[in-house]
N, C-alpha and C. Protein backbone atom coordinates (compact mmCIF):
# COMPACT_ATOMS: atom_id res chain seq x y z
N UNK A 1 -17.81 -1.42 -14.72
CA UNK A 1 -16.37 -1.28 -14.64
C UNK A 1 -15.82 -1.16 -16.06
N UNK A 2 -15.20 -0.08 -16.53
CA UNK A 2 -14.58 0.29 -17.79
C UNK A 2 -13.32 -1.07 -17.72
N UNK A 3 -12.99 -0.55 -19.00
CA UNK A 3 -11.83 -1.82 -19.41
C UNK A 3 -10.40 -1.16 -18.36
N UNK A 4 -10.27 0.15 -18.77
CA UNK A 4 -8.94 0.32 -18.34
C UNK A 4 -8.75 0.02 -16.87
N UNK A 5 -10.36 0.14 -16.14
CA UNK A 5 -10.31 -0.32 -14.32
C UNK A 5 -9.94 -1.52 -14.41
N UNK A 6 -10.69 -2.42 -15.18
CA UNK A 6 -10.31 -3.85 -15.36
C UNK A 6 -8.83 -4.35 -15.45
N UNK A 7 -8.08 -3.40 -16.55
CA UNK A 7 -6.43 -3.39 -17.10
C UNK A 7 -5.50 -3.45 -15.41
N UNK A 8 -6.14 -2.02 -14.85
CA UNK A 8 -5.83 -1.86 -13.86
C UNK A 8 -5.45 -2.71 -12.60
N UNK A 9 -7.04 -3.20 -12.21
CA UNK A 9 -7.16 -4.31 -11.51
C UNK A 9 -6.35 -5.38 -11.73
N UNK A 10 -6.36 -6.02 -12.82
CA UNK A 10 -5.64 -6.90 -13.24
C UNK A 10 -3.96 -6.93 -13.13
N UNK A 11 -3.43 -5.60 -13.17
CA UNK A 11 -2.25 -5.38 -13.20
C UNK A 11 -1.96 -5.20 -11.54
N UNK A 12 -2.42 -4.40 -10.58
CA UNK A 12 -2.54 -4.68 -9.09
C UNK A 12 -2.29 -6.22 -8.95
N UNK A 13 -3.46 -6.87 -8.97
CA UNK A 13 -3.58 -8.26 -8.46
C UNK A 13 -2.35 -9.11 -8.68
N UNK A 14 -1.62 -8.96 -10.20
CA UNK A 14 -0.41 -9.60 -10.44
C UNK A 14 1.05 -8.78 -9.69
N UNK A 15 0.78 -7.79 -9.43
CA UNK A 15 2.10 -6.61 -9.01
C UNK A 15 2.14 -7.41 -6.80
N UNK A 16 0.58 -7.62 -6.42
CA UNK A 16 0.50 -8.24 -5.41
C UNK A 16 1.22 -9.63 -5.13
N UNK A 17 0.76 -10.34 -6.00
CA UNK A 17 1.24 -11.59 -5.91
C UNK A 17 2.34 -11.93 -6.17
N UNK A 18 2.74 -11.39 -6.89
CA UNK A 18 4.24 -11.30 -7.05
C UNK A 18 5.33 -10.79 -6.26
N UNK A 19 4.42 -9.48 -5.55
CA UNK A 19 5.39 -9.28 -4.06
C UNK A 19 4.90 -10.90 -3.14
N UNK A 20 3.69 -11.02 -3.05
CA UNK A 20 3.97 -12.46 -2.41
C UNK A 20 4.77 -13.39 -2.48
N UNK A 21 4.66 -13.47 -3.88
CA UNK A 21 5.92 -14.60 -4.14
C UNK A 21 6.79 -14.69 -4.04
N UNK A 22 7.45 -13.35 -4.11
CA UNK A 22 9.12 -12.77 -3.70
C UNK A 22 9.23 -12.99 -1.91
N UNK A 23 8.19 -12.45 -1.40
CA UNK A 23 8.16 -12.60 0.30
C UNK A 23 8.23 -14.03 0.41
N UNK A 24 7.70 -15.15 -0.32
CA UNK A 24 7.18 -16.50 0.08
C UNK A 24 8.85 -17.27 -0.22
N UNK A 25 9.35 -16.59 -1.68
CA UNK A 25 10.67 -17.35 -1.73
C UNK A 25 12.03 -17.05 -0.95
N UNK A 26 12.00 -15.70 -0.45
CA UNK A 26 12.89 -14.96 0.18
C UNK A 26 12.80 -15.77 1.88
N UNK A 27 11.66 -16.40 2.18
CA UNK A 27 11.34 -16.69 3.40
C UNK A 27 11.09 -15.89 4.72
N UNK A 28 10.63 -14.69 3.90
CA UNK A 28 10.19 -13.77 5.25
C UNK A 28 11.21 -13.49 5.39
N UNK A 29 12.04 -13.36 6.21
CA UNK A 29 13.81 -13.54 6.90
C UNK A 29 13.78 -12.39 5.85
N UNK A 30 14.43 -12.47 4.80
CA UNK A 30 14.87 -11.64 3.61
C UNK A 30 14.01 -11.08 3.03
N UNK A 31 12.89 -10.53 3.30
CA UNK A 31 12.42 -9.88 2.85
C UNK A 31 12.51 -8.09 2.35
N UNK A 32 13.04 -7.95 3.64
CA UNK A 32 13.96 -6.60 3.77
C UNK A 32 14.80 -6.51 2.61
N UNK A 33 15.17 -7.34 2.43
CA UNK A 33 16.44 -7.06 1.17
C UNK A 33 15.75 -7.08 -0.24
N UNK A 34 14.45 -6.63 -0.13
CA UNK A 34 13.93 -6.76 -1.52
C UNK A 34 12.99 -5.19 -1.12
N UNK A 35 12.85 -4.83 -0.30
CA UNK A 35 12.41 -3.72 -0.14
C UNK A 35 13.29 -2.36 -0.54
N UNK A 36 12.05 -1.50 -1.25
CA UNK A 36 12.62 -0.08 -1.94
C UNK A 36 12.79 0.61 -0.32
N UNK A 37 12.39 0.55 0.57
CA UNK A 37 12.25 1.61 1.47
C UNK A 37 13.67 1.32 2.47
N UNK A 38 14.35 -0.24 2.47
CA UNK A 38 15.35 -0.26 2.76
C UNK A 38 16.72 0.31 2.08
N UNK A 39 16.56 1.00 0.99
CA UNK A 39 17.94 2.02 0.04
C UNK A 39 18.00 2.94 1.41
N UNK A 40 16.55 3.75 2.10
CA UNK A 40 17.05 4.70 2.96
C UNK A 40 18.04 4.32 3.54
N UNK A 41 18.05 3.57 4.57
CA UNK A 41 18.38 2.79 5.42
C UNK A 41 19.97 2.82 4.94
N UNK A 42 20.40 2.46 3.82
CA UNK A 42 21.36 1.71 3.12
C UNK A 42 22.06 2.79 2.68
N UNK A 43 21.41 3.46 2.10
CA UNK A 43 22.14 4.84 1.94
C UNK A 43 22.79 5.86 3.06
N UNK A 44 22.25 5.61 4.11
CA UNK A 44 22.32 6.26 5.18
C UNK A 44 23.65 5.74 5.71
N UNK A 45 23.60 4.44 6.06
CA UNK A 45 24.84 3.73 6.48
C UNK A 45 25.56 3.98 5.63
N UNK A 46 25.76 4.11 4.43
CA UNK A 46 26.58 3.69 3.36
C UNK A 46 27.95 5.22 3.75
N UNK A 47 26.52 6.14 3.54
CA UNK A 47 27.17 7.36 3.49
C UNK A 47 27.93 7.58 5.17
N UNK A 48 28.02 7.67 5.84
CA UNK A 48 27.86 7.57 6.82
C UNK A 48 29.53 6.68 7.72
N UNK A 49 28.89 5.45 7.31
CA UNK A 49 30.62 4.60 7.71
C UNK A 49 30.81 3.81 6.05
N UNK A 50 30.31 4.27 5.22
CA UNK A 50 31.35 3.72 4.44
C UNK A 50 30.55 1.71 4.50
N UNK A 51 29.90 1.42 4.81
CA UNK A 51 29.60 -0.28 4.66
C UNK A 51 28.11 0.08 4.65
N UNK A 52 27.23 -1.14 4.18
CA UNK A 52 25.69 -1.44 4.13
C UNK A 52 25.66 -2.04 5.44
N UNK A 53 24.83 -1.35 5.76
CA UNK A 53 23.68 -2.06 6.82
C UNK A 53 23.51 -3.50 6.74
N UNK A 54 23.41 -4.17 7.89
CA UNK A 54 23.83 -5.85 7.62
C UNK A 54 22.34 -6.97 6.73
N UNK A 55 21.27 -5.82 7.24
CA UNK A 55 20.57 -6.89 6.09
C UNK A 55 19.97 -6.67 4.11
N UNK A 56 20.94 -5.44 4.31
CA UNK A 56 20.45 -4.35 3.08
C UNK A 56 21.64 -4.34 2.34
N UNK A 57 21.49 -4.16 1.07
CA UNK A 57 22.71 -4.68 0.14
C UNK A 57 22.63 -3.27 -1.45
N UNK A 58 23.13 -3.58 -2.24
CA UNK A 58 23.04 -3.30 -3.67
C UNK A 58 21.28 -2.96 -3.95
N UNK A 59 20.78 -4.27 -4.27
CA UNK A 59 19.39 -5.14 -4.29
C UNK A 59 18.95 -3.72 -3.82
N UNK A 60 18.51 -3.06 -2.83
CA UNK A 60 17.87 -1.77 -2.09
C UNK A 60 17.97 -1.30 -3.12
N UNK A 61 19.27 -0.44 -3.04
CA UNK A 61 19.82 0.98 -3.81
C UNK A 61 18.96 0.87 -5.46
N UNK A 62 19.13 -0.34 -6.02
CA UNK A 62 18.90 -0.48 -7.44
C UNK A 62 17.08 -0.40 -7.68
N UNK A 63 16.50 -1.44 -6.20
CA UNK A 63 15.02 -0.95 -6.58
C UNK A 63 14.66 0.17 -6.16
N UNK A 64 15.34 1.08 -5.22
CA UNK A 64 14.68 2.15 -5.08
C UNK A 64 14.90 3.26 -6.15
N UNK A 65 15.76 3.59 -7.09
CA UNK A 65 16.22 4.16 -7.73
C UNK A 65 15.40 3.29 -8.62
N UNK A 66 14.50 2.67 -9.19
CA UNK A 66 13.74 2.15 -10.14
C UNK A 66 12.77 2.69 -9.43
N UNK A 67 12.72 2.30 -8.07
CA UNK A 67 11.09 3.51 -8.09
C UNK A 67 11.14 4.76 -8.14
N UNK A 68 12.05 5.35 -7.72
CA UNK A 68 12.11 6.84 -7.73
C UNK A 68 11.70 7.51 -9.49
N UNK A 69 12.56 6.94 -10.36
CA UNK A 69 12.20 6.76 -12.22
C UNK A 69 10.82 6.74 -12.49
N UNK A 70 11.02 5.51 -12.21
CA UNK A 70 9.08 4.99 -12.33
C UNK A 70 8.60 6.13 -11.90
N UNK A 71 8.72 7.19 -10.68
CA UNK A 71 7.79 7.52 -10.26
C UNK A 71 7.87 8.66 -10.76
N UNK A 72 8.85 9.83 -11.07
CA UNK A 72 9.16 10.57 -11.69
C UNK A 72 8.62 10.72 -13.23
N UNK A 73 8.67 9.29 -14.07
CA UNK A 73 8.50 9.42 -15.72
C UNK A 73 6.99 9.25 -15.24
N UNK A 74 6.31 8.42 -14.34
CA UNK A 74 4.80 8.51 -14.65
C UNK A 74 3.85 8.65 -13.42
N UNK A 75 5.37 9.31 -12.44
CA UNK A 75 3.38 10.17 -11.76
C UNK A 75 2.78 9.10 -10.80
N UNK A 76 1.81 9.45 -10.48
CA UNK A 76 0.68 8.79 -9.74
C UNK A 76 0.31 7.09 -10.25
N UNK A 77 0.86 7.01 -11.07
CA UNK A 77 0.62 5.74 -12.01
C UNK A 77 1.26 4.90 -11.16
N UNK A 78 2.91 4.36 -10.81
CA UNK A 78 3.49 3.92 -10.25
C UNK A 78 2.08 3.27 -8.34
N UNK A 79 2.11 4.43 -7.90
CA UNK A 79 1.62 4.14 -6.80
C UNK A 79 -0.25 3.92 -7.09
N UNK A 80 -0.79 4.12 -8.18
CA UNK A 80 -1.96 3.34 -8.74
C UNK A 80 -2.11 2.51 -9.61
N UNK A 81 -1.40 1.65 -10.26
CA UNK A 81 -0.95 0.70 -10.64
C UNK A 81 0.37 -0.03 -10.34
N UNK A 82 1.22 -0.04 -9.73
CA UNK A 82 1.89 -0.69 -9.54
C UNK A 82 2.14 -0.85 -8.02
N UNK A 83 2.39 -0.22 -6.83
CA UNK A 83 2.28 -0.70 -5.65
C UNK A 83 1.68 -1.01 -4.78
N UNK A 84 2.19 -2.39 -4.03
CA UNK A 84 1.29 -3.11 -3.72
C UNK A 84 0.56 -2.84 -2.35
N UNK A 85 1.65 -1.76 -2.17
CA UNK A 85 0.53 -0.99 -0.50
C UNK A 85 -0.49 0.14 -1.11
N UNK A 86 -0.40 0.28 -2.14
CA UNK A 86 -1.42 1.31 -2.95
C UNK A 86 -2.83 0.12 -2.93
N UNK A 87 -2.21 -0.38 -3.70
CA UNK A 87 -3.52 -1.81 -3.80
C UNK A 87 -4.10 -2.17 -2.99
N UNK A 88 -3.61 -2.77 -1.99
CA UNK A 88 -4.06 -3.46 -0.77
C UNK A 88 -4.26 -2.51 -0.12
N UNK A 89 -4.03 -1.16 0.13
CA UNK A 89 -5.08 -0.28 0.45
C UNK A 89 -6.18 0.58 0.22
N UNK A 90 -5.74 0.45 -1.41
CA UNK A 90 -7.34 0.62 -1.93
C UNK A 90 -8.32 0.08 -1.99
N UNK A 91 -7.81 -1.37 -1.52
CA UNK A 91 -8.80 -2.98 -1.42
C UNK A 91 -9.58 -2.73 -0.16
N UNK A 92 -9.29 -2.09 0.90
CA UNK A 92 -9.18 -2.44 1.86
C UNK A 92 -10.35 -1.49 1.92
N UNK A 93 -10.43 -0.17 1.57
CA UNK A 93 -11.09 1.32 1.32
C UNK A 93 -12.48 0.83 0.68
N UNK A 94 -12.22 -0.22 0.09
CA UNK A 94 -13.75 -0.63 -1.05
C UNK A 94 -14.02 -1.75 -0.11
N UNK A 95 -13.80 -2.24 1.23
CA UNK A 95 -14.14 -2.93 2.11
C UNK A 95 -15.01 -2.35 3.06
N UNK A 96 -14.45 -1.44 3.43
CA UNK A 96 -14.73 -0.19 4.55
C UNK A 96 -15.88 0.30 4.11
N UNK A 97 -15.88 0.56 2.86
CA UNK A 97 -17.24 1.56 2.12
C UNK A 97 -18.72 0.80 2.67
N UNK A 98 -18.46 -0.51 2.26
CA UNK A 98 -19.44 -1.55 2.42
C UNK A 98 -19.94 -2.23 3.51
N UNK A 99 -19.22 -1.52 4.54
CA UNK A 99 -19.33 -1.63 5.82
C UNK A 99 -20.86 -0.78 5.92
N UNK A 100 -21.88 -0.93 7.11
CA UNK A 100 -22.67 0.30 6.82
C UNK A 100 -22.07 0.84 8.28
N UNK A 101 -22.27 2.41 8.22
CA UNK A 101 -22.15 2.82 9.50
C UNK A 101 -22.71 2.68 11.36
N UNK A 102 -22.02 3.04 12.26
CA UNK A 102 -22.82 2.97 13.13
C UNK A 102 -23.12 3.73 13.38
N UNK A 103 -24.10 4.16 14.05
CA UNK A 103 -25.12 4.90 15.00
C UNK A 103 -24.67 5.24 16.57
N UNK A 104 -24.75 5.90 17.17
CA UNK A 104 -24.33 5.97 18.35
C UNK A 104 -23.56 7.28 18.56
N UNK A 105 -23.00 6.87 20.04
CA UNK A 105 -21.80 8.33 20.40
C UNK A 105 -20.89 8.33 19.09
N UNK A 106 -20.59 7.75 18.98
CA UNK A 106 -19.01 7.80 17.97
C UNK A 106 -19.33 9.00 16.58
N UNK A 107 -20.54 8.58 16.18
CA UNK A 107 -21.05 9.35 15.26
C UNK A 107 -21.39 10.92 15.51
N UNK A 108 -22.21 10.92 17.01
CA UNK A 108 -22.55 12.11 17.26
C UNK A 108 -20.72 13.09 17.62
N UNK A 109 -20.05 12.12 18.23
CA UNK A 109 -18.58 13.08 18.38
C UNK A 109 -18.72 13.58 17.31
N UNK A 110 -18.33 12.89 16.22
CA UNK A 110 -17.83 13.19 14.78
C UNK A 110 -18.71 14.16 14.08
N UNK A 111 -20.09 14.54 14.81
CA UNK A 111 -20.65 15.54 13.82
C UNK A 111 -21.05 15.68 12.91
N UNK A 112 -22.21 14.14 12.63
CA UNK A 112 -22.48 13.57 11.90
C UNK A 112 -24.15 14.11 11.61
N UNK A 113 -24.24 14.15 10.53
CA UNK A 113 -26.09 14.53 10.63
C UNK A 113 -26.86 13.72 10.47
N UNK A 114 -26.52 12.75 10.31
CA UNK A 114 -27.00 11.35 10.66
C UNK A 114 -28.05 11.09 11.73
N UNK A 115 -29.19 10.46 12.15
CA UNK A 115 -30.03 10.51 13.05
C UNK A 115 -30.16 8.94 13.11
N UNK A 116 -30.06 8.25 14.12
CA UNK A 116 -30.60 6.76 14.22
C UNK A 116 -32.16 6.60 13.92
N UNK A 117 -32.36 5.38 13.50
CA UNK A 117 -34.13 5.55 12.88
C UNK A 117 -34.00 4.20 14.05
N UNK A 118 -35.45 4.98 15.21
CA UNK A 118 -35.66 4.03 16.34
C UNK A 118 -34.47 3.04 16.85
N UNK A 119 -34.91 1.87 17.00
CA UNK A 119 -33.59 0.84 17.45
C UNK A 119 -33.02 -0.33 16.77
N UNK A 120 -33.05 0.20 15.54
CA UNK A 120 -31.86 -0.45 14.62
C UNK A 120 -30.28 0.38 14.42
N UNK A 121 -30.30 -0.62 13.83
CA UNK A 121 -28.23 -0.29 14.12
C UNK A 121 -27.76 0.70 13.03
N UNK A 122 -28.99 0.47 11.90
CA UNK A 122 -28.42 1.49 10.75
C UNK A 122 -28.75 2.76 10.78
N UNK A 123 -27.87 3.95 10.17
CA UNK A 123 -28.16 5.17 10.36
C UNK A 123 -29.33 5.60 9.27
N UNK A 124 -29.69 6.93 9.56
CA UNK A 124 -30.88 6.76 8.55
C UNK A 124 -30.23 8.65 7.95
N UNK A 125 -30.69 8.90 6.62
CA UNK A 125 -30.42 9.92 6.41
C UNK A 125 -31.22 11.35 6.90
């Protein structure tokens, strides 16, 4: 693992926990109101009748318009280093990998060239 994966990693893991912590102090309940994806929402109403949506405020509008920046001045960076559904689904992807495959129908649907070796579970190349 190079340093900058490391930088990386390191910067995920804290960008995670820190949405945790915001979810953990907000009490769930409010969580919404710390979410970028609630500005849609907020904007929509806003424009619309003129008032915010009852659990969406300012708070929206200001982080989503920080991500939109973020994402604009640097790209792919934002959503590979900094968000935390980027992370936790790239976590999740280096879980999956390590999974070994199965053998069976599922494989043959999929069109796999894969051949089962006798009656073990692992595929064989």
């Amino acid at each position: 693992m190079t340093a900058a994966t490391r930088t990386r990693r390191l910067v995920q893991i804290g960008f995670v926990a820190a949405t945790v912590a915001a979810g953990w102090r907000l009490g769930g309940a409010g969580v919404e109101a710390a979410c970028p994806f609630g500005a849609v929402e907020t904007a929509w109403a806003l424009a619309t009748g003129g008032t915010f949506a009852c659990t969406t405020g300012e708070l929206n509008l200001a982080i989503f318009l920080g991500v939109v920046v973020v994402t604009l001045v640097a790209r792919k960076a934002f959503c590979g280093w900094v968000c935390p559904l980027g992370a936790v689904s790239e976590w999740l992807d280096a879980v999956r990998r390590r999974i070994p495959p199965a053998c069976g129908a599922y494989r043959r649907r999929r069109g796999s060239t894969r051949a089962c070796a006798g009656s073990g579970s692992r595929c064989s190349r």
